[in-house]
N, C-alpha and C. Protein backbone atom coordinates (compact mmCIF):
# COMPACT_ATOMS: atom_id res chain seq x y z
N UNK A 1 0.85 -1.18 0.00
CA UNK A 1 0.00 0.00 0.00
C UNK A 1 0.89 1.24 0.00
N UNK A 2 0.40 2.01 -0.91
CA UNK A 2 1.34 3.33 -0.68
C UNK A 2 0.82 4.63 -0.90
N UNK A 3 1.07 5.65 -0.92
CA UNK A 3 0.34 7.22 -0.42
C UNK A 3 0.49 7.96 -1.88
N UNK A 4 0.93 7.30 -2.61
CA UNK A 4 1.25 8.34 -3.87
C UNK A 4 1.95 9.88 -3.80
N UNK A 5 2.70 10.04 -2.17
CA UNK A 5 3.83 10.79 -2.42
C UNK A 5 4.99 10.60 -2.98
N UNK A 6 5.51 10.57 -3.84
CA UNK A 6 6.84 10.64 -4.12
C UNK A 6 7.84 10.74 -2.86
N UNK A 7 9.17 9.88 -2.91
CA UNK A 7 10.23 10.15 -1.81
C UNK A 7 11.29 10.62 -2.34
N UNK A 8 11.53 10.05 -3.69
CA UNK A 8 12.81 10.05 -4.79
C UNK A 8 12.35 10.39 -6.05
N UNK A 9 13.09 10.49 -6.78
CA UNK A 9 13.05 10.24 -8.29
C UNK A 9 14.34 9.71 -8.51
N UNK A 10 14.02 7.57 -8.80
CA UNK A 10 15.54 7.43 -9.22
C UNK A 10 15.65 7.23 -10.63
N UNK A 11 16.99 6.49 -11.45
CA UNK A 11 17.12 6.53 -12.28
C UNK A 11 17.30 5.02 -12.87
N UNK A 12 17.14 4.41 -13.87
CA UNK A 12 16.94 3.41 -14.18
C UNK A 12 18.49 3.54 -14.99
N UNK A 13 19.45 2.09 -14.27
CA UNK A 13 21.05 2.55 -15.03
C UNK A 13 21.08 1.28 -15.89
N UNK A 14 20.23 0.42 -15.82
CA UNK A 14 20.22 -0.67 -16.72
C UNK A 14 18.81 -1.24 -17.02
N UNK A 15 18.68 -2.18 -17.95
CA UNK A 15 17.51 -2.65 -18.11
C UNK A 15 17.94 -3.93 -19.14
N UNK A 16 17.50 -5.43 -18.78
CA UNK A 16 18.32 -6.52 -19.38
C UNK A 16 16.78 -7.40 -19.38
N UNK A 17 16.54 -8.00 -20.72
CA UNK A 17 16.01 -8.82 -20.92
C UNK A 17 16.65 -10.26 -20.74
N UNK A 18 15.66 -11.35 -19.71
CA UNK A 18 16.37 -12.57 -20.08
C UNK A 18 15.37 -13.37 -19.41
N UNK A 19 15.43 -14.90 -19.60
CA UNK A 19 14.57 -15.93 -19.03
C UNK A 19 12.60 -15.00 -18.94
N UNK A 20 12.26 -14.57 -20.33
CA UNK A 20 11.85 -13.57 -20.21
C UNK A 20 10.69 -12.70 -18.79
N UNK A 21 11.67 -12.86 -18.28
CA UNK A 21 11.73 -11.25 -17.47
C UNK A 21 12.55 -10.25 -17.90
N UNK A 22 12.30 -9.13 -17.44
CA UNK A 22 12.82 -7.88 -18.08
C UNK A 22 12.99 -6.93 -16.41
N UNK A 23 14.83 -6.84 -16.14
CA UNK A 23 15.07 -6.60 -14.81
C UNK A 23 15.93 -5.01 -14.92
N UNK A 24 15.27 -3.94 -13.95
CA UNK A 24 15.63 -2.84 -13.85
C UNK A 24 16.38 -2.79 -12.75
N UNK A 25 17.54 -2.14 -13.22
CA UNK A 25 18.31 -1.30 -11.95
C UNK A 25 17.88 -0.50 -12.30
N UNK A 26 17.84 0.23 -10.48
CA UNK A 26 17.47 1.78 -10.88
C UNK A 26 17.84 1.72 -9.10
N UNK A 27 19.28 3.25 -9.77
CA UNK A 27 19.87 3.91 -8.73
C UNK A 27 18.60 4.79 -8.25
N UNK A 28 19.36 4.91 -6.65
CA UNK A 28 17.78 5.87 -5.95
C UNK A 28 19.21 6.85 -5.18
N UNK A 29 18.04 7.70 -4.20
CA UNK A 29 18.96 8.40 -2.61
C UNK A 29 18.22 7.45 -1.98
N UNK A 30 17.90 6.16 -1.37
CA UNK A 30 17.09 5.95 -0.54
C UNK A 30 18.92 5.00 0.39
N UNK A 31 18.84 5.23 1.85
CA UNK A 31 19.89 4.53 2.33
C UNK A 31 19.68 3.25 2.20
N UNK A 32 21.25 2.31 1.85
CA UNK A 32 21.08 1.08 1.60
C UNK A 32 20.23 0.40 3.22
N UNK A 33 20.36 0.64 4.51
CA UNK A 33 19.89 -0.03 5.57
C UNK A 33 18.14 0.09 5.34
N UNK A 34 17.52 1.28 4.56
CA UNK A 34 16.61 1.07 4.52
C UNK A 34 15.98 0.31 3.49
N UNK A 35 16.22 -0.23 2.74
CA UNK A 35 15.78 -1.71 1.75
C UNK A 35 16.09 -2.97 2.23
N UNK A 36 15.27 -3.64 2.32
CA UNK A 36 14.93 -5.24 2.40
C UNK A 36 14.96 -5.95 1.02
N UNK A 37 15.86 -7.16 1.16
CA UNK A 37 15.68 -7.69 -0.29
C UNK A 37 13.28 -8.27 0.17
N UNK A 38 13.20 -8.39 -1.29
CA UNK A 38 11.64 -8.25 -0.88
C UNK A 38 11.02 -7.40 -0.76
N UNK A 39 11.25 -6.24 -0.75
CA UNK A 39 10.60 -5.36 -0.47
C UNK A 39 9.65 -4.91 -1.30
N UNK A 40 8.79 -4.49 -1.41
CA UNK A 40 7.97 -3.16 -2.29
C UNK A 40 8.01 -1.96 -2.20
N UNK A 41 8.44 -1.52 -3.82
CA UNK A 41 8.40 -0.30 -3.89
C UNK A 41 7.45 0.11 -5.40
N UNK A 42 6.99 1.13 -5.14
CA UNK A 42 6.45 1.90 -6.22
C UNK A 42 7.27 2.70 -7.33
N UNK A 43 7.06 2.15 -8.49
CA UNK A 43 7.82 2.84 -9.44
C UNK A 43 6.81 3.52 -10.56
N UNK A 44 7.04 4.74 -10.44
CA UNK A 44 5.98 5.56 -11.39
C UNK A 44 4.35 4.91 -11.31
N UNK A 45 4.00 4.40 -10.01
CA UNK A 45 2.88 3.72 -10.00
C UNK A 45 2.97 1.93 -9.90
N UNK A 46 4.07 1.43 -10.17
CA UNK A 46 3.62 0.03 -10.85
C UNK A 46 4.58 -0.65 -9.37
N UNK A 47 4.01 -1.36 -8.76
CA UNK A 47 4.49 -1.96 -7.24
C UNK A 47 5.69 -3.08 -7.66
N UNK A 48 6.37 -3.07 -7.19
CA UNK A 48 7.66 -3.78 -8.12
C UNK A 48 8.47 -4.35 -7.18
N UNK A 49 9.16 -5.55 -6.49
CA UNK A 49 9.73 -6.50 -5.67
C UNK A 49 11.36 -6.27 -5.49
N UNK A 50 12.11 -5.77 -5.14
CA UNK A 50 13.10 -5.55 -4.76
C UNK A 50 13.75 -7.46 -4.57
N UNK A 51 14.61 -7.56 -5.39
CA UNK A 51 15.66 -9.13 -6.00
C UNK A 51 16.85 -8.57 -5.69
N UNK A 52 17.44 -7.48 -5.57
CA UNK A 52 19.14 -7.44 -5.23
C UNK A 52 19.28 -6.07 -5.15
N UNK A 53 20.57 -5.83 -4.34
CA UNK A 53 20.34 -4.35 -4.24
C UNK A 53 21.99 -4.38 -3.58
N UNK A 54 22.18 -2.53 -3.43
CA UNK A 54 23.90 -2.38 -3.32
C UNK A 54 24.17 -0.90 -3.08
N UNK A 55 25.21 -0.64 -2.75
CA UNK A 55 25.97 0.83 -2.56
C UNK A 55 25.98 1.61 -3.59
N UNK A 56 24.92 2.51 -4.00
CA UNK A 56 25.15 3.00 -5.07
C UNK A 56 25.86 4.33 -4.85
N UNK A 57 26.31 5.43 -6.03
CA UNK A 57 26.58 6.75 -6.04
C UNK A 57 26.12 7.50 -4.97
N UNK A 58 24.68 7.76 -4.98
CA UNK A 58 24.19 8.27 -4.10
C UNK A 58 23.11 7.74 -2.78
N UNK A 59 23.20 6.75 -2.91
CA UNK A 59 22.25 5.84 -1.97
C UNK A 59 22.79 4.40 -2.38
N UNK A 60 21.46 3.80 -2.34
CA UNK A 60 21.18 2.47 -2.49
C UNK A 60 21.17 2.66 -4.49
N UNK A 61 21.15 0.97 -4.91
CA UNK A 61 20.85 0.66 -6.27
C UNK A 61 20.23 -0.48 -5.60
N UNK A 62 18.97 -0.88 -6.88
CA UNK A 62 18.59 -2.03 -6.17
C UNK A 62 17.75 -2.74 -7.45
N UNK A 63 17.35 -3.59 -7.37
CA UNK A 63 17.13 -4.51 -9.13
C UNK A 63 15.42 -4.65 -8.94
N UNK A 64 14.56 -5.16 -9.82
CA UNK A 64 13.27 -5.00 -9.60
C UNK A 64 13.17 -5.87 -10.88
N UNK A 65 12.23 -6.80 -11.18
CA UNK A 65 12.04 -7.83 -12.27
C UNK A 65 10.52 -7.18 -13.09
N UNK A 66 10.23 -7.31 -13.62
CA UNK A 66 8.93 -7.24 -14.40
C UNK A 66 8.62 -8.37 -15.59
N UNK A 67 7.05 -8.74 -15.51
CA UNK A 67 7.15 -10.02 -16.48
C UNK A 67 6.21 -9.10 -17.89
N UNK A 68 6.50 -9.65 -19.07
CA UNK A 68 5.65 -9.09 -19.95
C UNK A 68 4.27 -8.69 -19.78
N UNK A 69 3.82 -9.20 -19.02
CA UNK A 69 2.17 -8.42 -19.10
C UNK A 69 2.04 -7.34 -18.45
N UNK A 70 2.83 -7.25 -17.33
CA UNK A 70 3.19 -5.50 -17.02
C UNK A 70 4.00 -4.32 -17.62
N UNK A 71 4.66 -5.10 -18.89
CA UNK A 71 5.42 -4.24 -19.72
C UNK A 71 4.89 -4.14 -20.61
N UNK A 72 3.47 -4.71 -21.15
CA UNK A 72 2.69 -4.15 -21.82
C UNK A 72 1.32 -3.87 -21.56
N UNK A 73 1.33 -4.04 -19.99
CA UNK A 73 -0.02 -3.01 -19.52
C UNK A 73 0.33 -1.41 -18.63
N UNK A 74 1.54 -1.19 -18.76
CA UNK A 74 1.78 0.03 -18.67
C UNK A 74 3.00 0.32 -19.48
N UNK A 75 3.67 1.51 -18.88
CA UNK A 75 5.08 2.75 -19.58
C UNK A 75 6.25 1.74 -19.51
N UNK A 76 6.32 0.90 -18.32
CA UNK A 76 7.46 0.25 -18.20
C UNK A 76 8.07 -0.38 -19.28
N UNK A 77 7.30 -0.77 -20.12
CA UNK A 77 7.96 -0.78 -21.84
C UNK A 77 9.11 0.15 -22.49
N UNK A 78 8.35 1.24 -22.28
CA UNK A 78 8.96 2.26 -22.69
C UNK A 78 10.82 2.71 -22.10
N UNK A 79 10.67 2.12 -20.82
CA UNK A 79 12.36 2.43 -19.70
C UNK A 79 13.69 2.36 -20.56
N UNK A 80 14.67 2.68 -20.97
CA UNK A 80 15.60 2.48 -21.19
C UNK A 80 16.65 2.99 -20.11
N UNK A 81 17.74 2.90 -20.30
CA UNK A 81 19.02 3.17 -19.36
C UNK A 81 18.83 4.52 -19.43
N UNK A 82 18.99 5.60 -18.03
CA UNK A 82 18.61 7.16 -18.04
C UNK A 82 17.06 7.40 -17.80
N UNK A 83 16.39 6.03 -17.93
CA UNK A 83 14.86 6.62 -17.86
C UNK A 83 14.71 6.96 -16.06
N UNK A 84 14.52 8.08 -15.91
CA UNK A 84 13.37 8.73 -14.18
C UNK A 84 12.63 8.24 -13.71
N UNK A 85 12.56 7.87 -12.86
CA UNK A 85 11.68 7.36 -12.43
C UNK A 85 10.94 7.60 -10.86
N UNK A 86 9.41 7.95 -10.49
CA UNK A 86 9.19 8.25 -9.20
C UNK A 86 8.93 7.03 -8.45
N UNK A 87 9.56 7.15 -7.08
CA UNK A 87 9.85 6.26 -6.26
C UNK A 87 9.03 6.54 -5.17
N UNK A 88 8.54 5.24 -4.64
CA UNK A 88 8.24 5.37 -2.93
C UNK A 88 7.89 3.81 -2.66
N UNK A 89 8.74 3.95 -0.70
CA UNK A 89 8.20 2.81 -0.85
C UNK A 89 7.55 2.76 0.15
N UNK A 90 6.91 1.46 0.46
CA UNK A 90 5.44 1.02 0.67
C UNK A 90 5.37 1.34 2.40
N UNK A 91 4.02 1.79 2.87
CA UNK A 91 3.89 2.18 3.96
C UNK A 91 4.03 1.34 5.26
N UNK A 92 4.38 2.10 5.87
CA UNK A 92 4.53 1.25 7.49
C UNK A 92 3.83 1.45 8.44
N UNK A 93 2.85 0.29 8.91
CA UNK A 93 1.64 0.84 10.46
C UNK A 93 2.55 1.92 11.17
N UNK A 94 1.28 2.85 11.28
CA UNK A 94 1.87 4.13 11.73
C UNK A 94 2.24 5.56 11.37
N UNK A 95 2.59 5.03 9.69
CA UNK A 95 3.11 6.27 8.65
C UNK A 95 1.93 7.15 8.34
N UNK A 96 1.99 8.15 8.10
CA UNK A 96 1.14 9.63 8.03
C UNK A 96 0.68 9.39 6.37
N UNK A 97 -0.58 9.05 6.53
CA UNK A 97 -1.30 9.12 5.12
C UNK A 97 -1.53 10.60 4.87
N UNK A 98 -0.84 11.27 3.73
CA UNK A 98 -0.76 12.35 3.44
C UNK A 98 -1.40 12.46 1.98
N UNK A 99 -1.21 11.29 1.28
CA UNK A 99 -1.72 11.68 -0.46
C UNK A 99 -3.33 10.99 -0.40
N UNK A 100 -3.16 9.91 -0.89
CA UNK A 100 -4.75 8.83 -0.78
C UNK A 100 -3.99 7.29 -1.11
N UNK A 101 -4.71 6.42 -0.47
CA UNK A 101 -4.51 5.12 -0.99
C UNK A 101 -4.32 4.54 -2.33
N UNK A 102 -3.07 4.71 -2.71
CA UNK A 102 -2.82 3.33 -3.78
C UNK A 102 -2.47 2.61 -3.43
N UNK A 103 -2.54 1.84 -4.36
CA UNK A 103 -2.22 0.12 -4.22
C UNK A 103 -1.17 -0.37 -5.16
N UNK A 104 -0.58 0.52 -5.95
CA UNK A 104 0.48 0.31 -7.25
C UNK A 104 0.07 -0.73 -8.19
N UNK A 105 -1.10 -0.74 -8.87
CA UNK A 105 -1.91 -1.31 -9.38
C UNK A 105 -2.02 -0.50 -10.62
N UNK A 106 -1.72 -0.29 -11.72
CA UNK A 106 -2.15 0.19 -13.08
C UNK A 106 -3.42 -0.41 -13.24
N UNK A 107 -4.60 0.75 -13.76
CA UNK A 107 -5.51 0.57 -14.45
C UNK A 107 -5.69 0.65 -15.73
N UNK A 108 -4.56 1.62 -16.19
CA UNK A 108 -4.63 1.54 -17.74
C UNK A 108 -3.62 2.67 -17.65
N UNK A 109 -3.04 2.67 -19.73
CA UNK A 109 -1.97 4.06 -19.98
C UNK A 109 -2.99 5.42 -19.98
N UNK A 110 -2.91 6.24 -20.12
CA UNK A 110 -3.49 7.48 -20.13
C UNK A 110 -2.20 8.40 -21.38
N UNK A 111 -2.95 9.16 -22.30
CA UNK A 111 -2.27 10.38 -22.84
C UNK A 111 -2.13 11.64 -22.36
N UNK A 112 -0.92 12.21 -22.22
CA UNK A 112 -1.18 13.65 -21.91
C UNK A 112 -1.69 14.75 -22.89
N UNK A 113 -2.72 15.40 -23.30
CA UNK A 113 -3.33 15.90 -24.23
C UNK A 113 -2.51 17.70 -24.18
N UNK A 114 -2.34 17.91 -23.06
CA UNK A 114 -1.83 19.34 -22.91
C UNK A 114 -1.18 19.58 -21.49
N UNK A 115 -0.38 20.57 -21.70
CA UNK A 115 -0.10 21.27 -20.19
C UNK A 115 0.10 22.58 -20.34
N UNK A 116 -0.75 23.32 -19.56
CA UNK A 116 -0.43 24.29 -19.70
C UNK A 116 -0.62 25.36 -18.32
N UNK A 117 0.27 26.45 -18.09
CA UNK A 117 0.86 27.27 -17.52
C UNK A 117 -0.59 28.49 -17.05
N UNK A 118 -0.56 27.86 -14.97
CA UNK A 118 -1.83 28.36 -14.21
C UNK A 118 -1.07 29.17 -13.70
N UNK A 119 -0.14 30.47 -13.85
CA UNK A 119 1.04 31.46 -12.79
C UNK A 119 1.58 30.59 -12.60
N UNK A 120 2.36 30.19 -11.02
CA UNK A 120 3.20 29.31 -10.91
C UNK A 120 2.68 27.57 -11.22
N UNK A 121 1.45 27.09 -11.13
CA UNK A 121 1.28 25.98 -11.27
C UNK A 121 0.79 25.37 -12.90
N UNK A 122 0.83 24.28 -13.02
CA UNK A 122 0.54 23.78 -14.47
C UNK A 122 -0.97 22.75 -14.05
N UNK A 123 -1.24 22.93 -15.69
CA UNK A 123 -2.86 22.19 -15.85
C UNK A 123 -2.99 20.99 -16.51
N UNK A 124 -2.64 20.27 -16.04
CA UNK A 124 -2.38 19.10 -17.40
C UNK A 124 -3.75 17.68 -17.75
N UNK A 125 -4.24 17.86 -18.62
CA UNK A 125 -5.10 17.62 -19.25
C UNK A 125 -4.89 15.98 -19.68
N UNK A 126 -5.55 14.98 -19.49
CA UNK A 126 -5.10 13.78 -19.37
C UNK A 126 -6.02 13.19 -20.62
N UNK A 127 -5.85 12.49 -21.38
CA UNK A 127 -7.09 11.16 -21.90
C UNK A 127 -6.79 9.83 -21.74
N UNK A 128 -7.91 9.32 -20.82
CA UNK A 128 -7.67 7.76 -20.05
C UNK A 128 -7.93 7.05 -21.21
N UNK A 129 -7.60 5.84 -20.97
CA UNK A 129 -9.03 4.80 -21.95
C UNK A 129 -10.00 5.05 -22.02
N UNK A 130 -10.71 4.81 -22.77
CA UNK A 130 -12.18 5.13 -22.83
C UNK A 130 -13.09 4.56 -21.73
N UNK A 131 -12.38 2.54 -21.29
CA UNK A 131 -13.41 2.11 -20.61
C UNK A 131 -13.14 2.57 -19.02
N UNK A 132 -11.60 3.55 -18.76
CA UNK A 132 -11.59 4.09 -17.49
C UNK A 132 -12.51 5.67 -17.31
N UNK A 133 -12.75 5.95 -18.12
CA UNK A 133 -13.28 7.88 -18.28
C UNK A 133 -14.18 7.50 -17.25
N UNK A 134 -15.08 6.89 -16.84
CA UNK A 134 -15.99 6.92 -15.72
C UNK A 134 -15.81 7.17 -14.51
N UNK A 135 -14.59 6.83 -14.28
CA UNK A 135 -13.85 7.18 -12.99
C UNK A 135 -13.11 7.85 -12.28
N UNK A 136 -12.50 8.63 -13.32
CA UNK A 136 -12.46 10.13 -12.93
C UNK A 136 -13.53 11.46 -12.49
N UNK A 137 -13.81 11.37 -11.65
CA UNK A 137 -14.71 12.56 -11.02
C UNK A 137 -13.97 13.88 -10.56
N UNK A 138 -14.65 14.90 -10.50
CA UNK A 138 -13.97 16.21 -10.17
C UNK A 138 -14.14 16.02 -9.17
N UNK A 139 -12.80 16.58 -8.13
CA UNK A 139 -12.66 16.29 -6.73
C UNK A 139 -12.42 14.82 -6.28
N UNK A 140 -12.45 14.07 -7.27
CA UNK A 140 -11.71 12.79 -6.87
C UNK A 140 -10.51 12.79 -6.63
N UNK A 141 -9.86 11.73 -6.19
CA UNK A 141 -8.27 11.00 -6.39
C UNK A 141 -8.21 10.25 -7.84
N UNK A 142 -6.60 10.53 -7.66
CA UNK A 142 -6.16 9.89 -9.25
C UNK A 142 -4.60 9.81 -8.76
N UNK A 143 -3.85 8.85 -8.95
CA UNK A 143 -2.38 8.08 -9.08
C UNK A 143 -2.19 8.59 -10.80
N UNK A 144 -0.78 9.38 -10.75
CA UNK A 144 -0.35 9.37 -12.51
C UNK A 144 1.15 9.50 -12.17
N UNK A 145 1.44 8.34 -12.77
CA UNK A 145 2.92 7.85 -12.86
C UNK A 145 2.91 7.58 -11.24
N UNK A 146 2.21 7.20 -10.50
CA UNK A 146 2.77 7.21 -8.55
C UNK A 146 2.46 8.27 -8.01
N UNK A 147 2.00 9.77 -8.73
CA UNK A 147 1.73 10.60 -8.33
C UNK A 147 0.49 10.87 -7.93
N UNK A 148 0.02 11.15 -6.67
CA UNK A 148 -1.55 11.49 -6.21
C UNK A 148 -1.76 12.79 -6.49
N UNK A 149 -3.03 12.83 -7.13
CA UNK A 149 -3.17 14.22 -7.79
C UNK A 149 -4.72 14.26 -7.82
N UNK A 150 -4.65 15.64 -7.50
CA UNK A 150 -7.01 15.88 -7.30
C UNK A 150 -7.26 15.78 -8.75
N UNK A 151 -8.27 15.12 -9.26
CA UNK A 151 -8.82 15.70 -10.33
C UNK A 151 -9.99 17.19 -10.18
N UNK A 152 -9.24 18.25 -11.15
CA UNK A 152 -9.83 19.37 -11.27
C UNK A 152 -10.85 19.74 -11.60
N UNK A 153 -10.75 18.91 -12.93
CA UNK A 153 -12.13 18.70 -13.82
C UNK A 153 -12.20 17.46 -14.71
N UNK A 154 -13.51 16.96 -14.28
CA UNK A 154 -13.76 15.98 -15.70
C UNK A 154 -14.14 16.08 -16.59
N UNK A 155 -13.77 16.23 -17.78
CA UNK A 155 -14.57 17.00 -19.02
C UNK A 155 -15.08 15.70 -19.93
N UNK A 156 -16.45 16.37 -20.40
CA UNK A 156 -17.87 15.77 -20.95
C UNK A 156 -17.08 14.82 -22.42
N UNK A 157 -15.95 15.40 -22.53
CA UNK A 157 -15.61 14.05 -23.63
C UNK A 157 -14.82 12.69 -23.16
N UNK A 158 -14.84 12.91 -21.79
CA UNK A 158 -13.89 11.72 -21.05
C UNK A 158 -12.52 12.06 -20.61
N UNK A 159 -11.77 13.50 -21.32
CA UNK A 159 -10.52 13.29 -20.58
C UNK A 159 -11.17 14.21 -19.29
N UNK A 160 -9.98 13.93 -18.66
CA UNK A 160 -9.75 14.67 -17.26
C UNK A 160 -8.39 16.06 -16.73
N UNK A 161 -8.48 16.90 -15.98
CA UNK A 161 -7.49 17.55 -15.77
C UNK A 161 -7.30 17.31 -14.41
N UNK A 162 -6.18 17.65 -14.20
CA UNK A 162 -5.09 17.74 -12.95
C UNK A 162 -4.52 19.02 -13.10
N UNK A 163 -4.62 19.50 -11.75
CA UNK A 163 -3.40 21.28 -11.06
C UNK A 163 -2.44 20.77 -10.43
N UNK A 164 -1.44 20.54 -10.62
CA UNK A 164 0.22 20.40 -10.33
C UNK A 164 0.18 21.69 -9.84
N UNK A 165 0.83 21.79 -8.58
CA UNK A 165 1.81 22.80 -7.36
C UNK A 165 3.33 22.82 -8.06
N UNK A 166 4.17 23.72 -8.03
CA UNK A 166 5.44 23.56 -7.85
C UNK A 166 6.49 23.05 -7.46
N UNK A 167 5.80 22.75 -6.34
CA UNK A 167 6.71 21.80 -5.36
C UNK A 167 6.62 20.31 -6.27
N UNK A 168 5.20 19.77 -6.09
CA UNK A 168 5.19 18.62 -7.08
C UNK A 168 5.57 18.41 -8.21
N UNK A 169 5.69 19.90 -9.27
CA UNK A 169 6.76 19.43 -10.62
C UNK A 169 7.87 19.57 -10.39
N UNK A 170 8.92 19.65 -9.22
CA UNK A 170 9.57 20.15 -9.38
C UNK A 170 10.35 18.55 -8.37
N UNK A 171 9.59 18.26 -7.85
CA UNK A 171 10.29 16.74 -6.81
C UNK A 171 9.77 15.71 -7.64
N UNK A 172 9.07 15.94 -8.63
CA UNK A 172 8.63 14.22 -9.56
C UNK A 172 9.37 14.38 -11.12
N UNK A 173 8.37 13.46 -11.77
CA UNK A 173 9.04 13.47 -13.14
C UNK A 173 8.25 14.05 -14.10
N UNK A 174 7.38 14.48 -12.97
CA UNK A 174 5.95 15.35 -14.18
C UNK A 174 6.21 16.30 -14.89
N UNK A 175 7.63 16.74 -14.32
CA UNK A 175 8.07 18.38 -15.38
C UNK A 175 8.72 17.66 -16.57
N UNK A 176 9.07 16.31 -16.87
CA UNK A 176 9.05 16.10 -18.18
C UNK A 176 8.24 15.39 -19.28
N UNK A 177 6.90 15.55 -18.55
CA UNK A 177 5.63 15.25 -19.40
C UNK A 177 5.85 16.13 -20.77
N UNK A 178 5.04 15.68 -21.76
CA UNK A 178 5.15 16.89 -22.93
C UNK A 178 3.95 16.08 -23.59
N UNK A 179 2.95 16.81 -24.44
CA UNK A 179 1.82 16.50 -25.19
C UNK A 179 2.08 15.00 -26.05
N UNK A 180 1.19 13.86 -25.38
CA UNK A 180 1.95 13.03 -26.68
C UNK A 180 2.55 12.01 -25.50
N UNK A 181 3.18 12.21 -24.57
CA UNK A 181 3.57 11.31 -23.16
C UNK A 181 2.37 10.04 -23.26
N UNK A 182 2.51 9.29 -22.50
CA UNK A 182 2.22 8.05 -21.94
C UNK A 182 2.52 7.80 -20.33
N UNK A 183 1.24 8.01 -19.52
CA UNK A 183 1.19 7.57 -18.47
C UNK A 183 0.33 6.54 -17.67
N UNK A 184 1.46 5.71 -16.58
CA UNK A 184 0.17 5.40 -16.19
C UNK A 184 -0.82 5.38 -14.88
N UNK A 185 -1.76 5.42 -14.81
CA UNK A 185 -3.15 5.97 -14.50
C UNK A 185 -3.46 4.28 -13.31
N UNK A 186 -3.62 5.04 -12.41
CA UNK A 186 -4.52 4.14 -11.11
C UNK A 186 -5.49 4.51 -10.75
N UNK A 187 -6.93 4.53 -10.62
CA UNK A 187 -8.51 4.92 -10.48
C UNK A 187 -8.33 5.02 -8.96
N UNK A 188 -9.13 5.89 -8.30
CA UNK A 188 -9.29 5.59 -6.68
C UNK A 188 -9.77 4.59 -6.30
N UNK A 189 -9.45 4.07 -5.31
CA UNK A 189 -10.30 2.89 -5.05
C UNK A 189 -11.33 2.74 -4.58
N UNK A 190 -11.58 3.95 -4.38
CA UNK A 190 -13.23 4.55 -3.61
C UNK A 190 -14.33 3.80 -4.59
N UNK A 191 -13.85 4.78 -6.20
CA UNK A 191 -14.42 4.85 -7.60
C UNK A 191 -14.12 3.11 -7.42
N UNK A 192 -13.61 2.60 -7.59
CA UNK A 192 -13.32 0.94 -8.12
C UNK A 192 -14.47 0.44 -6.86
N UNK A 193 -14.71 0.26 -5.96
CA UNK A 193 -15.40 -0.07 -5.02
C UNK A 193 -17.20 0.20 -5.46
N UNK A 194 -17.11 1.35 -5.70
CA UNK A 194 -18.78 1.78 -6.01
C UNK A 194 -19.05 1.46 -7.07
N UNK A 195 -18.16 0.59 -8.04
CA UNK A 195 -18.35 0.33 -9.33
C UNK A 195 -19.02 -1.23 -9.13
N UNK A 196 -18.03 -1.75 -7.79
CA UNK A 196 -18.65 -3.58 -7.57
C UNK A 196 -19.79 -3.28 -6.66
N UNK A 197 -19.65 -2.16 -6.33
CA UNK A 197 -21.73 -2.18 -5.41
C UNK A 197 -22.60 -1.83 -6.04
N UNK A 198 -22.50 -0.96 -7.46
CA UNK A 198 -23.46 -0.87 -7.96
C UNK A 198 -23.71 -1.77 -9.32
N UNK A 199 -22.26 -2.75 -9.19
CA UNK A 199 -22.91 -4.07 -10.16
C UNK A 199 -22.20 -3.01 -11.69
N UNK A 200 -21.49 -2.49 -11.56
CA UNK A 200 -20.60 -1.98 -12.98
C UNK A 200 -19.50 -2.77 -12.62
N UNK A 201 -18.79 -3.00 -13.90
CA UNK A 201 -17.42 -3.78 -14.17
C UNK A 201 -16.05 -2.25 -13.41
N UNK A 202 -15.67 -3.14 -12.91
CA UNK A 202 -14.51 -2.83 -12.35
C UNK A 202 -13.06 -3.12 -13.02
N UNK A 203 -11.72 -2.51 -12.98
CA UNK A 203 -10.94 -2.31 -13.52
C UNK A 203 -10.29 -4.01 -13.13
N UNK A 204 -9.60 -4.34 -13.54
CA UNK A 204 -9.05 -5.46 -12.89
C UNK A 204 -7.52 -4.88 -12.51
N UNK A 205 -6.98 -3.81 -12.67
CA UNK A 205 -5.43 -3.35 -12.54
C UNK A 205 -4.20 -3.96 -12.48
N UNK A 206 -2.83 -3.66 -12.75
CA UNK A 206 -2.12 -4.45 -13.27
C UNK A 206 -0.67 -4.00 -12.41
């Protein structure tokens, strides 16, 4: 379970196909004493198992496996060596719920349609899948890339917007969104819940 704050943004220094799995390093700042082999962590949204880990540059490095159906139900396809990535890892009885409940569960990719410039904050304009548009509500929760973010508005053709703070483009990887991006998108689970009580199909997430 995790809060969709961001802790890091690390960097992905390798990426090796084999026995097909497809295994990421990705240097972090997080201290090596605080990783457990096993562990969970959130990467741009997608909950990912910590297999080996080490003294990196600036923290810890630590390896994370992915099997094809998560590399083609979200971005993680997309990673090459240098790819950013937002980090957090998973909560501990006790820890200060500050964003909203995810679960690092992809519901689907989402497009970024626009961003554009509110004074200091940005507006960025999303289009889900079609069979997620239902679940975005204004004043809901929404996970994009790991990031918890209000939805602003839901607009009548299905996409949705998000208001990014400064602080938040400026500690994630959202300041290198650009029109045309690929993200991916976790529904609240509030929305996923009222979907199995009122007998609508629910996301199965990934």
């Amino acid at each position: 379970m995790f809060t969709g704050l961001v802790t890091d943004v690390g960097t992905v220094r390798k990426a090796e196909h084999r026995n097909g799995l497809t295994r990421f390093e990705v240097e972090s700042g997080y201290p090596l004493d605080d990783i457990a082999m096993g562990a969970s962590i959130m990467h741009s949204g997608v909950c990912l198992t910590v297999v080996d880990m080490g003294q990196g540059e600036r923290g810890a490095w630590f390896a994370v496996e992915a099997v094809p159906e998560t590399l083609a139900k979200t971005v993680l396809g997309d990673w090459n060596e240098g790819a950013k990535v937002n980090l957090e890892q998973s909560l501990k009885l006790g820890d200060e719920l500050g964003g909203h409940f995810v679960f690092g569960h992809v519901d689907g990719v989402g497009e970024i349609v626009s961003i554009e410039d509110e004074g200091q904050s940005r507006r960025i304009t999303i289009r889900p899948p079609a069979d997620l548009a239902r679940y975005f509500a204004t004043k809901g929760s929404a996970a994009v890339n790991g990031v918890s973010l209000t939805v602003a508005e839901a607009l009548p053709n299905g996409d949705f917007q998000v208001a990014v703070i400064p602080h938040t483009w400026e500690v994630t990887t959202l300041a290198e969104l650009q029109p045309g991006s690929r993200v991916n998108l976790e529904i609240d689970m509030l929305a996923r819940y009222v979907a199995r009580m009122i007998g609508a199909d629910a996301p199965e997430g990934q």
